[in-house]
N, C-alpha and C. Protein backbone atom coordinates (compact mmCIF):
# COMPACT_ATOMS: atom_id res chain seq x y z
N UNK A 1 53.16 32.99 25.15
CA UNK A 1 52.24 31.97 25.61
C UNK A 1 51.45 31.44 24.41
N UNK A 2 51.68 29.88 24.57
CA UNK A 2 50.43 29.58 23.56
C UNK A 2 49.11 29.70 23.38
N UNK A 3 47.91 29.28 22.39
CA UNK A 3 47.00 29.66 22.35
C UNK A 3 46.17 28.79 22.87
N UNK A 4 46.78 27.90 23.33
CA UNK A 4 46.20 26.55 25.07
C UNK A 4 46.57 26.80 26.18
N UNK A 5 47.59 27.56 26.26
CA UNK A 5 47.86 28.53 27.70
C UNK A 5 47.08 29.28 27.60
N UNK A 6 46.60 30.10 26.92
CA UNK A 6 46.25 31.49 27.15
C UNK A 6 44.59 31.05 27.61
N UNK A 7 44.14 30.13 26.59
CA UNK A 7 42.51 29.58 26.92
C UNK A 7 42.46 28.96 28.54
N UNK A 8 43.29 28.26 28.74
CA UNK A 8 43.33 27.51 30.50
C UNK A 8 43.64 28.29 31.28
N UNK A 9 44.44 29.07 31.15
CA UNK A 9 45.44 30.31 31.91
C UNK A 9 46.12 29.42 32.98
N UNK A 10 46.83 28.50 31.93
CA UNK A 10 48.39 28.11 32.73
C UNK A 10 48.59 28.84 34.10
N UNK A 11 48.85 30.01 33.91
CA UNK A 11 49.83 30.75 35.05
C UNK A 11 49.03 30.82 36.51
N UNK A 12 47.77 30.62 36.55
CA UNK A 12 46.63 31.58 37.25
C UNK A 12 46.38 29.87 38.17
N UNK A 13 47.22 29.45 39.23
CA UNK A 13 47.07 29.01 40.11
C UNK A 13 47.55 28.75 41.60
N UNK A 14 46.70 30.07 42.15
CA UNK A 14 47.13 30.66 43.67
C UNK A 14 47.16 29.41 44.58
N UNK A 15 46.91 28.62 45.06
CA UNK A 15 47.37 27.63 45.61
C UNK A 15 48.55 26.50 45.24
N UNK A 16 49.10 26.83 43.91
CA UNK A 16 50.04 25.75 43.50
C UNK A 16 49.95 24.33 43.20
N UNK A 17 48.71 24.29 43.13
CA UNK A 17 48.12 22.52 43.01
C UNK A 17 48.65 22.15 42.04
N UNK A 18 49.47 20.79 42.50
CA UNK A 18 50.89 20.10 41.43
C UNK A 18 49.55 19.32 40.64
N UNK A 19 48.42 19.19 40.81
CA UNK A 19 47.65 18.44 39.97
C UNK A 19 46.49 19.66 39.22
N UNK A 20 46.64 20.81 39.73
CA UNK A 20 45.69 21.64 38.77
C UNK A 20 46.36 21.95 37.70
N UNK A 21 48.26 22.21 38.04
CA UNK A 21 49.12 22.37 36.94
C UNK A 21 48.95 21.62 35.76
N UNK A 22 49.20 20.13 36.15
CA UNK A 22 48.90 19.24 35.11
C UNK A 22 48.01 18.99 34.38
N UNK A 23 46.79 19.46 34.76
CA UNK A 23 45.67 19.50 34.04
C UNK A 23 45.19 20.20 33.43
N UNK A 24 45.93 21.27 33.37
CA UNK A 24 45.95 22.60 32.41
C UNK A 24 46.75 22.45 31.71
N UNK A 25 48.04 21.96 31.86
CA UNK A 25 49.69 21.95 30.91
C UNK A 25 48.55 20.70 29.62
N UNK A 26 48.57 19.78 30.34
CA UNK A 26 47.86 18.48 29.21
C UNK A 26 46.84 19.45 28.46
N UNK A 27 45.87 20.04 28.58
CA UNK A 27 45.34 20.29 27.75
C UNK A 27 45.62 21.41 27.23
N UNK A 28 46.41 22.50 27.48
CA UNK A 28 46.87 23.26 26.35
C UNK A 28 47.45 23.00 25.90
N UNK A 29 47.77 21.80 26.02
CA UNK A 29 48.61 20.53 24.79
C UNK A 29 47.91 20.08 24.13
N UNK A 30 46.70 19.67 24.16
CA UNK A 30 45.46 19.22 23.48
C UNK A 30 44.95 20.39 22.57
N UNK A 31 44.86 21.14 23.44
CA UNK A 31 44.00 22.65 22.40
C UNK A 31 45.08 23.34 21.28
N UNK A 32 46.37 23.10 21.57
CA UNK A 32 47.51 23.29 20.66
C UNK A 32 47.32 22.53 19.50
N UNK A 33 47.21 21.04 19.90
CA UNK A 33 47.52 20.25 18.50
C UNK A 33 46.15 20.47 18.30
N UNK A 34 45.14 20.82 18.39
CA UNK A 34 43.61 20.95 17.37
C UNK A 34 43.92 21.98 16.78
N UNK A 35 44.96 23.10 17.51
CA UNK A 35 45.28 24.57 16.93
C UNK A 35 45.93 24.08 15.89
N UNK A 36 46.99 22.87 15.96
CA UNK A 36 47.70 23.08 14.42
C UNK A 36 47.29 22.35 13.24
N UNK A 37 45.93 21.46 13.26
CA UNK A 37 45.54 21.13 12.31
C UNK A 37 44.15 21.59 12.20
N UNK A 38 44.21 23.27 12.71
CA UNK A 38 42.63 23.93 12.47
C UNK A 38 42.31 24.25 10.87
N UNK A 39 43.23 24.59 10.32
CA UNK A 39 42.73 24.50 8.39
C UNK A 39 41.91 23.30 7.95
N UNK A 40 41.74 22.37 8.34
CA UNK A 40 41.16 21.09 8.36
C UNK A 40 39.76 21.28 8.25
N UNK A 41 39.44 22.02 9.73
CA UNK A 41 37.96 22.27 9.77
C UNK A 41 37.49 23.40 10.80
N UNK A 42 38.00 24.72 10.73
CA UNK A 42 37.49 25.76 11.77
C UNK A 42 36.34 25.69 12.67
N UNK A 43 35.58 25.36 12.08
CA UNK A 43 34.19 25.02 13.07
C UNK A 43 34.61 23.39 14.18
N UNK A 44 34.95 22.84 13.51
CA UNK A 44 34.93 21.93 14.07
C UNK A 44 36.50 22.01 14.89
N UNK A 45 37.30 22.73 15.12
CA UNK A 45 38.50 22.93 15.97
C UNK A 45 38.15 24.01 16.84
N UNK A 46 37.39 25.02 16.76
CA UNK A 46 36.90 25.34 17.47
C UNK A 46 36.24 25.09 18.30
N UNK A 47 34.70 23.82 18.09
CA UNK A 47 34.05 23.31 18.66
C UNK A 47 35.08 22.31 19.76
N UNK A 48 36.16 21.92 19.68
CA UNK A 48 36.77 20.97 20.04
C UNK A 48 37.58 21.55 21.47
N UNK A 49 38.35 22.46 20.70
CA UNK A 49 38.97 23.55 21.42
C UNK A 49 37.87 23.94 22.84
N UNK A 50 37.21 24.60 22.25
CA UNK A 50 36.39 24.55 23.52
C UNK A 50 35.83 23.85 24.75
N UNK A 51 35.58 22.89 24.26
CA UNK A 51 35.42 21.45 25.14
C UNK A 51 36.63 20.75 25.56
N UNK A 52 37.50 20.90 25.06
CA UNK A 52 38.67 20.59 26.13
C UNK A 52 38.82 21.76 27.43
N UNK A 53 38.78 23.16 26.93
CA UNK A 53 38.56 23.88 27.93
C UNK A 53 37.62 23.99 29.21
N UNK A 54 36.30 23.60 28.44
CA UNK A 54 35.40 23.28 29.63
C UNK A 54 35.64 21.60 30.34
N UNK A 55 36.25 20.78 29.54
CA UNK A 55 36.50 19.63 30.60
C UNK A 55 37.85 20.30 31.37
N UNK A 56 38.66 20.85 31.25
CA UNK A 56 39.68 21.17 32.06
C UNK A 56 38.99 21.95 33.24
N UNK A 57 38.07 22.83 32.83
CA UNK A 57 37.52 23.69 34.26
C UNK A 57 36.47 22.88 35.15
N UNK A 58 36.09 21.90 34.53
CA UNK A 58 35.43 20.58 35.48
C UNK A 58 36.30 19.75 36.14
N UNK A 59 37.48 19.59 35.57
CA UNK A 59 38.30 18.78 36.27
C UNK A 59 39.14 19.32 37.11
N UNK A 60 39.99 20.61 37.36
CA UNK A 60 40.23 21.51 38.07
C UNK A 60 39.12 21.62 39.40
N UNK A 61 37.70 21.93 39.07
CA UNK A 61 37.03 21.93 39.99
C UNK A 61 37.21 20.42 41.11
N UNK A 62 36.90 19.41 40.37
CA UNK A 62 37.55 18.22 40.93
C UNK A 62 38.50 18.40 41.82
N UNK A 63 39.64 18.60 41.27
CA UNK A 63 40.81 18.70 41.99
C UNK A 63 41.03 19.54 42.82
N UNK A 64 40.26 20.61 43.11
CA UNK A 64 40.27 21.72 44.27
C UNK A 64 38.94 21.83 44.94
N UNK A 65 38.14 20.43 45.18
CA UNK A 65 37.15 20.11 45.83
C UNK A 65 38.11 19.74 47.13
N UNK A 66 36.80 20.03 48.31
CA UNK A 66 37.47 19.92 49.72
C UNK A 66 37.18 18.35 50.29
């Protein structure tokens, strides 16, 4: 697993929501490519990294609102 799967946890969706999938797959696609040009600036791929993670768990929430 990559290191944008592992931050979203790809795997970890008990209802199967074809749109929570996607919104996790996209951004551990996002947190990947900040992963591969982190020599650039650690603080600042980190800082980045993170905030894609927390917009993914806002938008997830979105998407599994009733």
């Amino acid at each position: 697993m990559t290191i944008g799967e592992q931050r979203v946890r790809v795997e970890f969706n008990p209802d199967q929501n074809d749109t929570v999938s996607q919104i996790k797959q996209k951004t551990a696609d996002l947190i990947n490519l900040v992963d591969s040009i982190r020599a650039l600036d650690p603080e600042l791929a980190d800082l980045a990294m993170r905030t894609y993670e927390n917009a993914s768990m806002w938008a997830v929430k979105l998407a599994t609102t009733n």
